[in-house]
PDB file of N, CA and C in Angstrom:
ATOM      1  N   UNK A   1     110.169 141.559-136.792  1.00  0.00           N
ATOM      2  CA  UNK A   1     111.290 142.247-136.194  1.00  0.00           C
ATOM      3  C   UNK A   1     111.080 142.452-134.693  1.00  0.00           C
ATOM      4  N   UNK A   2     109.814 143.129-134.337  1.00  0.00           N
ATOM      5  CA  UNK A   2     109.702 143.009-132.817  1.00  0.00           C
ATOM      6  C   UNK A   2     109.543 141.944-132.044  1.00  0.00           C
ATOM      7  N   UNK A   3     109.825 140.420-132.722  1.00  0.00           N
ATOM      8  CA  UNK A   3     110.210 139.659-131.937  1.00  0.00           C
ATOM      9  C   UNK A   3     111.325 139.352-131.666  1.00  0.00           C
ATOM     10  N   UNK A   4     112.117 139.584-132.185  1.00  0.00           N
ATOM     11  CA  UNK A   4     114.116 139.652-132.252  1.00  0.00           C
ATOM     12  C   UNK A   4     113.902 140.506-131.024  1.00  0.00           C
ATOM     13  N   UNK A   5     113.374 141.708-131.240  1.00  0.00           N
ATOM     14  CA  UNK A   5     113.574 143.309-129.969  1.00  0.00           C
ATOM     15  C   UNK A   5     113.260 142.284-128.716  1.00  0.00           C
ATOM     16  N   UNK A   6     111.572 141.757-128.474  1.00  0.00           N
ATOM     17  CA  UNK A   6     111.279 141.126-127.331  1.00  0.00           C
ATOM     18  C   UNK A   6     112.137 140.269-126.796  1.00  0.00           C
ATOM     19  N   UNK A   7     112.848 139.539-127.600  1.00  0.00           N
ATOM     20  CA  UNK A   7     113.898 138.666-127.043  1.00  0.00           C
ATOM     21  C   UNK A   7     114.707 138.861-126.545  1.00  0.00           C
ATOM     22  N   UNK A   8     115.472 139.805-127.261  1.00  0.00           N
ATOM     23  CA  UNK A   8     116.697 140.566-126.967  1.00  0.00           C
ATOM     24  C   UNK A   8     116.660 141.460-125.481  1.00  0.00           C
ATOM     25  N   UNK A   9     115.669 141.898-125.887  1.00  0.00           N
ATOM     26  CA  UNK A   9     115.468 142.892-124.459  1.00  0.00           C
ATOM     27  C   UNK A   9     114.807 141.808-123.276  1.00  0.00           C
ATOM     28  N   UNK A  10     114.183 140.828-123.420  1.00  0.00           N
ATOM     29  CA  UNK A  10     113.914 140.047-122.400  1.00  0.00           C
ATOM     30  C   UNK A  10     115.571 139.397-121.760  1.00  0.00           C
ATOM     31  N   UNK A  11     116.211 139.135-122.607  1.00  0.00           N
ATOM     32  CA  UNK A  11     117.651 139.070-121.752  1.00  0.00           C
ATOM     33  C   UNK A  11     118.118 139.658-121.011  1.00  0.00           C
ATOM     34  N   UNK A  12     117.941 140.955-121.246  1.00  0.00           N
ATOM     35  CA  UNK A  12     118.460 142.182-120.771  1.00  0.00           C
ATOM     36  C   UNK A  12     117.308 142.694-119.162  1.00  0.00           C
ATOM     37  N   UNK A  13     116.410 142.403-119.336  1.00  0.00           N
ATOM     38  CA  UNK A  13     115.705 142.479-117.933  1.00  0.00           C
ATOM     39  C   UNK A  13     114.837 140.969-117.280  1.00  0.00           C
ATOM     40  N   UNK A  14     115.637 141.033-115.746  1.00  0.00           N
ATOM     41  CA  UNK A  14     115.312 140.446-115.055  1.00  0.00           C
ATOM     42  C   UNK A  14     114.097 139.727-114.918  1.00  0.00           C
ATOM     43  N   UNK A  15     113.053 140.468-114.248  1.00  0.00           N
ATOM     44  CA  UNK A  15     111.673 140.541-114.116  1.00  0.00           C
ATOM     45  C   UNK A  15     110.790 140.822-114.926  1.00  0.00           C
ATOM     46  N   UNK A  16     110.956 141.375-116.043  1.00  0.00           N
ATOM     47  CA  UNK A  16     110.255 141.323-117.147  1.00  0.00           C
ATOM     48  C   UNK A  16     109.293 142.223-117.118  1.00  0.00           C
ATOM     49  N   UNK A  17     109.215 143.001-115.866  1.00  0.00           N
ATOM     50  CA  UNK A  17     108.187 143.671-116.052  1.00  0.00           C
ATOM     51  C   UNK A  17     108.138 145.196-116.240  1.00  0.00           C
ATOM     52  N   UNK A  18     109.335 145.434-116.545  1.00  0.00           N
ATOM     53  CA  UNK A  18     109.773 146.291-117.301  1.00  0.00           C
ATOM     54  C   UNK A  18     109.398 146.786-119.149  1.00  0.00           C
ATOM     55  N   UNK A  19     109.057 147.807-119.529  1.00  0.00           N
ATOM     56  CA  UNK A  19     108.363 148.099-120.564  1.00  0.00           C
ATOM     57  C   UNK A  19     109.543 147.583-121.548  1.00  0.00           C
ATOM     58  N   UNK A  20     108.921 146.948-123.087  1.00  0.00           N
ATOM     59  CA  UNK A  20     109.682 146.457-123.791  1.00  0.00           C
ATOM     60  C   UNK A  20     109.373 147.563-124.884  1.00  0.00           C
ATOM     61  N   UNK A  21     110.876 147.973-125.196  1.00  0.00           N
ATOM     62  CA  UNK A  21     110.922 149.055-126.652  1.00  0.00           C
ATOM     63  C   UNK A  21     110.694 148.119-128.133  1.00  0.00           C
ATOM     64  N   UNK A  22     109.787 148.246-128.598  1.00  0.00           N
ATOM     65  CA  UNK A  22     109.189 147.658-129.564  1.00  0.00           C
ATOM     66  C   UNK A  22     108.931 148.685-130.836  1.00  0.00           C
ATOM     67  N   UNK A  23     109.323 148.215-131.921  1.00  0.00           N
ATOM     68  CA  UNK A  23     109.008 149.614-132.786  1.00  0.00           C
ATOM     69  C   UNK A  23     107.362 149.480-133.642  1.00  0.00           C
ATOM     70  N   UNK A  24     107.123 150.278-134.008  1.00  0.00           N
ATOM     71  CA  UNK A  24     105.194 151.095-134.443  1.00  0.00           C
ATOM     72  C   UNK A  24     105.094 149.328-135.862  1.00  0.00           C
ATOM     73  N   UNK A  25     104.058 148.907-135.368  1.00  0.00           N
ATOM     74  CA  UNK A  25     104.079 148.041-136.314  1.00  0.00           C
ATOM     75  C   UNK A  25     102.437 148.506-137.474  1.00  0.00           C
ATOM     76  N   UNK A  26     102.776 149.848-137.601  1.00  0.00           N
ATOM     77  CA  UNK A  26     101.707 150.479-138.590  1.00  0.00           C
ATOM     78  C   UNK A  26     102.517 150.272-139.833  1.00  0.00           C
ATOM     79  N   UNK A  27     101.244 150.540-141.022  1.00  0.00           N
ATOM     80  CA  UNK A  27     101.725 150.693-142.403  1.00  0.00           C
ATOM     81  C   UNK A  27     102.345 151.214-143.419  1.00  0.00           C
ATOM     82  N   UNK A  28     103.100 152.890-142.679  1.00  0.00           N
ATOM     83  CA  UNK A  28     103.549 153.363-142.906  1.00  0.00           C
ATOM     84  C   UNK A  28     105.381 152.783-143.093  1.00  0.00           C
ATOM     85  N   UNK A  29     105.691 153.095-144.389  1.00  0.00           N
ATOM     86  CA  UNK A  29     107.283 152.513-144.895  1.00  0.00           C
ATOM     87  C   UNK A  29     108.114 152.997-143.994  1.00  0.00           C
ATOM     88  N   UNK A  30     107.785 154.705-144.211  1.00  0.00           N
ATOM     89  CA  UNK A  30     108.850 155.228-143.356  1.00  0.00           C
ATOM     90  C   UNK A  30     109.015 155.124-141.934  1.00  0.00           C
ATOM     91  N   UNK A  31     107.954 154.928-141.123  1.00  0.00           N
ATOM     92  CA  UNK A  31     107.808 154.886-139.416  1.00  0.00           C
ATOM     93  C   UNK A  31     108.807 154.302-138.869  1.00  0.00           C
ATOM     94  N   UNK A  32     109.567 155.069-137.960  1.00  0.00           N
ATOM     95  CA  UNK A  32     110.681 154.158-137.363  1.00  0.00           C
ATOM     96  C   UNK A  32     110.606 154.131-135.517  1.00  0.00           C
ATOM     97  N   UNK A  33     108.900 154.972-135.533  1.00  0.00           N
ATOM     98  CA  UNK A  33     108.842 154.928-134.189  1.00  0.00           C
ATOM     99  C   UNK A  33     109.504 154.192-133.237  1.00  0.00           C
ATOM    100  N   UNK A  34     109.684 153.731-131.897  1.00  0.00           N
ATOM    101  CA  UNK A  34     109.828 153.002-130.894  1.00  0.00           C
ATOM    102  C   UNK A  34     108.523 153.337-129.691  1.00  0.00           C
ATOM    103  N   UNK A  35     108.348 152.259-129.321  1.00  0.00           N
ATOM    104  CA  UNK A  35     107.218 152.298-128.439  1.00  0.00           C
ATOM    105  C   UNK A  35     107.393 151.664-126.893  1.00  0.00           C
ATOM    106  N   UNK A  36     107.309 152.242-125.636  1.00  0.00           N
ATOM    107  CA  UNK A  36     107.622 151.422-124.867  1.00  0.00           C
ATOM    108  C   UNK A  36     106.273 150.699-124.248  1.00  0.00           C
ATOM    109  N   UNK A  37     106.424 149.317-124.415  1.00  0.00           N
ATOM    110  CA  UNK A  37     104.725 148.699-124.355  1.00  0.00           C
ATOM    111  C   UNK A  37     105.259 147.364-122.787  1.00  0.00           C
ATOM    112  N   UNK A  38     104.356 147.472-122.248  1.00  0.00           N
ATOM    113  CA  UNK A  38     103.977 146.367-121.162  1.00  0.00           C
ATOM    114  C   UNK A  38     104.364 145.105-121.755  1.00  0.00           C
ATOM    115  N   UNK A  39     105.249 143.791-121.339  1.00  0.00           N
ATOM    116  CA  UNK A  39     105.127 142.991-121.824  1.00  0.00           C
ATOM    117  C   UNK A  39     103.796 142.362-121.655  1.00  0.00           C
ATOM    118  N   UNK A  40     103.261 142.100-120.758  1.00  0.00           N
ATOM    119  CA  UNK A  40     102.138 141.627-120.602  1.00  0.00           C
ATOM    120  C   UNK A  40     101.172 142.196-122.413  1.00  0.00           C
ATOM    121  N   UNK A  41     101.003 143.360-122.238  1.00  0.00           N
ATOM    122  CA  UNK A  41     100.290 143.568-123.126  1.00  0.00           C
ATOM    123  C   UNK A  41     100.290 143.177-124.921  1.00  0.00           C
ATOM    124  N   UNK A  42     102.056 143.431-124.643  1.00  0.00           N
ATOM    125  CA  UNK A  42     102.244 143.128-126.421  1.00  0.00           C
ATOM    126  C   UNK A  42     102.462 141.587-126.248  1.00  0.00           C
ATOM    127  N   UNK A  43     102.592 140.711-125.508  1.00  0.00           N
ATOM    128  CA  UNK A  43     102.548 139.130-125.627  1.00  0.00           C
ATOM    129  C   UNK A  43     100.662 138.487-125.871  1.00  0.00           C
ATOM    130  N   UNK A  44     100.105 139.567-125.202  1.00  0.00           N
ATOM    131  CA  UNK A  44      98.722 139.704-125.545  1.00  0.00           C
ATOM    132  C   UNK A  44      98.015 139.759-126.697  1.00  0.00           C
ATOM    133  N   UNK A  45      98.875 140.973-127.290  1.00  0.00           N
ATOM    134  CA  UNK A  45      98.550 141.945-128.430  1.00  0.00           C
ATOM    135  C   UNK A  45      98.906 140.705-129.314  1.00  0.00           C
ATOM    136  N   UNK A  46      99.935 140.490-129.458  1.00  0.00           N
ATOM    137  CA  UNK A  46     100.767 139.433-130.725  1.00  0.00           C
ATOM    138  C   UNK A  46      99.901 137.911-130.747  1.00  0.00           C
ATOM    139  N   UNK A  47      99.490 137.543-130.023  1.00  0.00           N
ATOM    140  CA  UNK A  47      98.277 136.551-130.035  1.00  0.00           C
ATOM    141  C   UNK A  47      97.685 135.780-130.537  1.00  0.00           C
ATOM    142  N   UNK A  48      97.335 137.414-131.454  1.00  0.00           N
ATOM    143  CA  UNK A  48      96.025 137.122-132.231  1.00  0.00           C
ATOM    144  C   UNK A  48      96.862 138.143-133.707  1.00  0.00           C
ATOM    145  N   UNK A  49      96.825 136.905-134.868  1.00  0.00           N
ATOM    146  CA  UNK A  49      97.090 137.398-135.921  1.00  0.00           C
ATOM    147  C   UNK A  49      96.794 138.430-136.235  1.00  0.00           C
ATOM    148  N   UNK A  50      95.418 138.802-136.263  1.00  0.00           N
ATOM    149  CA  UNK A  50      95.363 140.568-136.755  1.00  0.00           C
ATOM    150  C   UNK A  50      95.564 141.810-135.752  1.00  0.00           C
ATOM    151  N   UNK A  51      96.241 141.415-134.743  1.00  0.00           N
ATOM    152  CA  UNK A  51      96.542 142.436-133.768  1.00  0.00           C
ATOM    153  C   UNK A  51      97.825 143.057-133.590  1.00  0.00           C
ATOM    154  N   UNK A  52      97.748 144.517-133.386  1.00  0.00           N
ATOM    155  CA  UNK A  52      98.835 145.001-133.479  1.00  0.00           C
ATOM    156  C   UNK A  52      99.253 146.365-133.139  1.00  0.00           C
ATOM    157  N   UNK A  53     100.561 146.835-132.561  1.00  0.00           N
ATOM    158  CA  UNK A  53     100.618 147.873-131.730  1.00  0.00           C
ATOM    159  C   UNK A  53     101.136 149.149-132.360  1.00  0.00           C
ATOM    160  N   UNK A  54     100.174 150.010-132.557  1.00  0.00           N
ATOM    161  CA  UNK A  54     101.149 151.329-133.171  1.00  0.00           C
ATOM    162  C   UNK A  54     100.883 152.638-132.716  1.00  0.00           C
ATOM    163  N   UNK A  55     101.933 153.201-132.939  1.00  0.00           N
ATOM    164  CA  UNK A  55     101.706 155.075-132.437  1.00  0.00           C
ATOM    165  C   UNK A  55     100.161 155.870-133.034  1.00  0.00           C
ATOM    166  N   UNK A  56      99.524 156.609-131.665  1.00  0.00           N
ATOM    167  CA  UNK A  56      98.266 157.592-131.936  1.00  0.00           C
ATOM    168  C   UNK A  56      98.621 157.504-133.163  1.00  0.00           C
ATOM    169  N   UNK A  57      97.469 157.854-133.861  1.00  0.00           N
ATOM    170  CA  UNK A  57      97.313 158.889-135.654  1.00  0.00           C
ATOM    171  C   UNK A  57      98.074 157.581-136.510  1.00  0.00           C
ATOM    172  N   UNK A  58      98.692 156.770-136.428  1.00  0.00           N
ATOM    173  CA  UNK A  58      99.233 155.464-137.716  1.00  0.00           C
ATOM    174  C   UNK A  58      97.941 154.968-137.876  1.00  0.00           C
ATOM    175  N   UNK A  59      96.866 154.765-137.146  1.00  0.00           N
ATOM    176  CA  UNK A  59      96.164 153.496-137.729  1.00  0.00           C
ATOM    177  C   UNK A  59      95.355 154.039-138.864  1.00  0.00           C
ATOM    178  N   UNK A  60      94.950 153.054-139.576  1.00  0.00           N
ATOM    179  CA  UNK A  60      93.954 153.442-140.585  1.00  0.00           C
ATOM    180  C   UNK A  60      92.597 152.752-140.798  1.00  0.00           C
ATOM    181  N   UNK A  61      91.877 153.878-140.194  1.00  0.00           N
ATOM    182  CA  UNK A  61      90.197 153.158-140.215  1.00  0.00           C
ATOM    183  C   UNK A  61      89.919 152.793-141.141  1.00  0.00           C
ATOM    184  N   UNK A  62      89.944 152.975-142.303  1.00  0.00           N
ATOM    185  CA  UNK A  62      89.761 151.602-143.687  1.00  0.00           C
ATOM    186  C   UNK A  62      89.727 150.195-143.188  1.00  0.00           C
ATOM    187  N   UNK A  63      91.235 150.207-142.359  1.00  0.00           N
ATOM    188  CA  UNK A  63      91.397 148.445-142.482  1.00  0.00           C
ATOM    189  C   UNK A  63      91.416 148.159-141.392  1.00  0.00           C
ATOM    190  N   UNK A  64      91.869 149.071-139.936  1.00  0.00           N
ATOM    191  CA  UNK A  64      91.857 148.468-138.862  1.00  0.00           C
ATOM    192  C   UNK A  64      90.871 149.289-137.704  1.00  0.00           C
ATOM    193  N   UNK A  65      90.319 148.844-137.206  1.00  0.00           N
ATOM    194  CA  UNK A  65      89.809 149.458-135.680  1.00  0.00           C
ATOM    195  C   UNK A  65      90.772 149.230-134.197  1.00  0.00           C
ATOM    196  N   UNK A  66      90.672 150.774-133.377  1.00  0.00           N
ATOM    197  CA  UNK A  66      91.357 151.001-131.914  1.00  0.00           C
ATOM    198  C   UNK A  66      90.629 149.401-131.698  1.00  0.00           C
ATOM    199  N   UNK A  67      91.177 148.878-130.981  1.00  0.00           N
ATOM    200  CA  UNK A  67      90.742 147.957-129.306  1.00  0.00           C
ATOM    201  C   UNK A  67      91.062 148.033-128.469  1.00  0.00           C
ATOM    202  N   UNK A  68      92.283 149.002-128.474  1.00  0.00           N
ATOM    203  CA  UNK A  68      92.276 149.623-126.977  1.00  0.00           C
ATOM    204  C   UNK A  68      93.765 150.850-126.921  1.00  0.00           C
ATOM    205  N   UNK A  69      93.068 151.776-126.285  1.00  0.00           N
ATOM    206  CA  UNK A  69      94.029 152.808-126.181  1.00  0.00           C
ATOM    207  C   UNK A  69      94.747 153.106-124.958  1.00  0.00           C
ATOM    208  N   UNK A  70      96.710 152.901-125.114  1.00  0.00           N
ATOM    209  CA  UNK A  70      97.559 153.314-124.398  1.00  0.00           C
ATOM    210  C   UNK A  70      97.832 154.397-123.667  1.00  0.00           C
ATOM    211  N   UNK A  71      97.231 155.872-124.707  1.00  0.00           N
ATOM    212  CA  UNK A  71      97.773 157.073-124.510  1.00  0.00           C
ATOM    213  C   UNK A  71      98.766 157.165-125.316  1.00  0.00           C
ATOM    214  N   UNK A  72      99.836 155.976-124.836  1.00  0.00           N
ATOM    215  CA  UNK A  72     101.217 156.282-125.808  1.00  0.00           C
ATOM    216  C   UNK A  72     101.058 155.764-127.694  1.00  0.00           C
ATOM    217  N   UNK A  73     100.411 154.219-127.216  1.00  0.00           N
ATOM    218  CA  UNK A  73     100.433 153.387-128.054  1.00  0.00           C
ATOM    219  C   UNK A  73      98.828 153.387-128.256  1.00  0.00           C
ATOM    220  N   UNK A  74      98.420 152.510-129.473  1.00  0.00           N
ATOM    221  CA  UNK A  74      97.080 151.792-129.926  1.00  0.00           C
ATOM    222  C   UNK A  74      97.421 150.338-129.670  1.00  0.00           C
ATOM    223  N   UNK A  75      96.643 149.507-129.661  1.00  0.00           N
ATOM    224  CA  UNK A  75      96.330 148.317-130.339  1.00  0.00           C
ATOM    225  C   UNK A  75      94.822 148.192-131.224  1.00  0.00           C
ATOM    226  N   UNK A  76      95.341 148.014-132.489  1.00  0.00           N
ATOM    227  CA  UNK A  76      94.596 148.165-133.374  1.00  0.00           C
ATOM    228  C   UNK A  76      94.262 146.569-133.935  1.00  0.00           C
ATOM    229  N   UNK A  77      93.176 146.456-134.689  1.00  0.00           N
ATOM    230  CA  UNK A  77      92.893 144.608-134.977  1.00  0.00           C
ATOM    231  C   UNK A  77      92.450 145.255-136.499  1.00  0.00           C
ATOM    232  N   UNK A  78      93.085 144.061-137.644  1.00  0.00           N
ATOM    233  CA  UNK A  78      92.913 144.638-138.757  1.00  0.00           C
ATOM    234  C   UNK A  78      91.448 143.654-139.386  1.00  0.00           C
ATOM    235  N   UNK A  79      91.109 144.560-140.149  1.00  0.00           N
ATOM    236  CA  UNK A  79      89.423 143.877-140.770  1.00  0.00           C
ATOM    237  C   UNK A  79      89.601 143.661-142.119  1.00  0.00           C
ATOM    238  N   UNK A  80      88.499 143.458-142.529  1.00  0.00           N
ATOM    239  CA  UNK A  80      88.365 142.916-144.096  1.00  0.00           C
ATOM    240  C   UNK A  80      89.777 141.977-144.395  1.00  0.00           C
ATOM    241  N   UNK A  81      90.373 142.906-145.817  1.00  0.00           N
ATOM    242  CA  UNK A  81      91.115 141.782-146.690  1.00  0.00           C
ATOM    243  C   UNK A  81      92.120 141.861-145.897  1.00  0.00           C
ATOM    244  N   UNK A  82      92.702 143.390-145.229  1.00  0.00           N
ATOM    245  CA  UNK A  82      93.938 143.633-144.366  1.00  0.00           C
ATOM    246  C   UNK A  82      94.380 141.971-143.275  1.00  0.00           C
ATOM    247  N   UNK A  83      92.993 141.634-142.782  1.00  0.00           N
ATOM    248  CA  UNK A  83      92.898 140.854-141.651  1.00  0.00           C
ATOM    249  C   UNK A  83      93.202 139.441-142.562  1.00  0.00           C
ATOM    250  N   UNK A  84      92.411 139.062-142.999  1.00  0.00           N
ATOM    251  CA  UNK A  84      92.780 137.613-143.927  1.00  0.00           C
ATOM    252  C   UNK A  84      94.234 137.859-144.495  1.00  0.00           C
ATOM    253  N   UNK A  85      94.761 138.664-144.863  1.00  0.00           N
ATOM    254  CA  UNK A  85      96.462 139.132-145.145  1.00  0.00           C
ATOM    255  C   UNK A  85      96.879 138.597-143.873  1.00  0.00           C
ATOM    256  N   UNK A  86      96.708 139.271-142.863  1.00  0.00           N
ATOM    257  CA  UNK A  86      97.552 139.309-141.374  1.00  0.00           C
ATOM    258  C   UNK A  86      97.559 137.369-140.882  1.00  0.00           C
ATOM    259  N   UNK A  87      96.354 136.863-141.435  1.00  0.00           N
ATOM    260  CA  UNK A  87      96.135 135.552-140.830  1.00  0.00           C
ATOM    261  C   UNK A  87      97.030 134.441-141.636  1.00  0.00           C
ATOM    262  N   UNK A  88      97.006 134.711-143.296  1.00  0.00           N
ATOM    263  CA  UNK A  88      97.929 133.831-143.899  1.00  0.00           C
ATOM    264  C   UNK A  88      99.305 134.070-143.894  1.00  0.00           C
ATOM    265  N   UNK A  89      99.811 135.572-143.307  1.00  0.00           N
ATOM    266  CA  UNK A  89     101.312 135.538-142.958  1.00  0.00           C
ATOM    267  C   UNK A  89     101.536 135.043-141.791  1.00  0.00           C
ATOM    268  N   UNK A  90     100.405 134.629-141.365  1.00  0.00           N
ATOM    269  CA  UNK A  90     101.302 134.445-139.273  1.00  0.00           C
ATOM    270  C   UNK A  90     101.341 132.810-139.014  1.00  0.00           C
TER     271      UNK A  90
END
């Protein structure tokens, strides 16, 4: 879904370097966060199959570890079975 958003909103700004509203791509059903993330960063983030951007407090140390903190946002990289999941959907 947040690639429809990136697109969409890349129409919509010029220079691009404007923050793209992207919504919490944590595990939670209900989360309907929105996040405003750097394109640079979430074209970064999206990359790499097990990587991925979600609001403080969503991630879950079971399956994923921080790799780097926004303040606003995480990017979190998922491990074990979570990660081999993330690699055969992408």
């Amino acid at each position: 879904m947040n690639e429809r958003i990136v697109e969409r909103t890349q129409e919509f700004r010029a220079n691009g370097a404007a923050p793209l509203d992207v919504m919490c791509e944590c595990s939670l059903e209900a989360c309907e966060d929105m996040l405003d993330v750097p394109p640079s960063i979430y074209e970064q983030t999206r990359a790499s199959a097990t990587r991925f951007i979600v609001t403080p407090g969503h991630q879950i140390p079971e399956a994923e570890v921080v790799v780097e903190d926004h303040d606003t946002f995480l990017v979190v990289s998922k491990i074990g079975t979570g990660a081999d999941v993330a690699r055969e959907r992408a």
